[in-house]
Protein backbone atom coordinates (compact mmCIF):
# COMPACT_ATOMS: atom_id res chain seq x y z
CA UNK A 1 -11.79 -4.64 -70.33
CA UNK A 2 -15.55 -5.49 -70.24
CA UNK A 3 -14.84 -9.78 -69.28
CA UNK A 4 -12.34 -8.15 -66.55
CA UNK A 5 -15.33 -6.26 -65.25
CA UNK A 6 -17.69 -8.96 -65.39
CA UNK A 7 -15.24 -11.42 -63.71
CA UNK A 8 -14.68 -8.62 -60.89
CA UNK A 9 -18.20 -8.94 -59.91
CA UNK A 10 -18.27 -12.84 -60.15
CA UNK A 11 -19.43 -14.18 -62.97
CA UNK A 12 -17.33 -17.20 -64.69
CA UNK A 13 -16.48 -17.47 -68.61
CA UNK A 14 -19.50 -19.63 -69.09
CA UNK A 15 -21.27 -16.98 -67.88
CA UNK A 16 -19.77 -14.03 -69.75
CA UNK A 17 -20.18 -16.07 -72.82
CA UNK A 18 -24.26 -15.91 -72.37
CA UNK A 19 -24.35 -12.51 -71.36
CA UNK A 20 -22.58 -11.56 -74.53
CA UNK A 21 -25.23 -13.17 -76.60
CA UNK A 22 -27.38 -10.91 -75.64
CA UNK A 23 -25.72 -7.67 -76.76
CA UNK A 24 -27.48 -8.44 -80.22
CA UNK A 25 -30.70 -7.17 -80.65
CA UNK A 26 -33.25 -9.61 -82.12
CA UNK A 27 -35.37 -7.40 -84.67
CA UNK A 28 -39.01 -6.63 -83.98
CA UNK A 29 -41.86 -8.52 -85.84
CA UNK A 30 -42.26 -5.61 -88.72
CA UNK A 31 -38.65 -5.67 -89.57
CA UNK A 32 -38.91 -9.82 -89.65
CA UNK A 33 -41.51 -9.61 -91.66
CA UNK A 34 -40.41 -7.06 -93.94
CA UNK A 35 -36.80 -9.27 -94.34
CA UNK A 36 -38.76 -12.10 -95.42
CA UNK A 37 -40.95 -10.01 -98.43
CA UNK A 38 -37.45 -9.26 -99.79
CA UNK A 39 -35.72 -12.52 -99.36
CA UNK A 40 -33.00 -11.28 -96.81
CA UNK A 41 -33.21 -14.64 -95.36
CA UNK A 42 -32.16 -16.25 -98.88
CA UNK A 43 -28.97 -14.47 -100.56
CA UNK A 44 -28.59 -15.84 -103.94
């Protein structure tokens, strides 16, 4: 339903696919810090 809207208005697959990308929020500087302290970034 959403990639029939976007092609409605024009935009090509190619498109769509970038625009999806950015749906998911990068986290603020705090939050990548505090991931780091704690490992997040290096599941054991």
């Amino acid at each position: 339903e959403l990639i029939a809207g976007y092609k409605k208005y024009g935009f090509n697959d190619t498109e769509i696919t970038q625009i999806k990308t950015l749906f998911y929020p990068i986290p603020n500087y705090p939050d990548l810090v505090r991931m780091a302290v704690r490992e997040v970034f290096y599941p054991e």
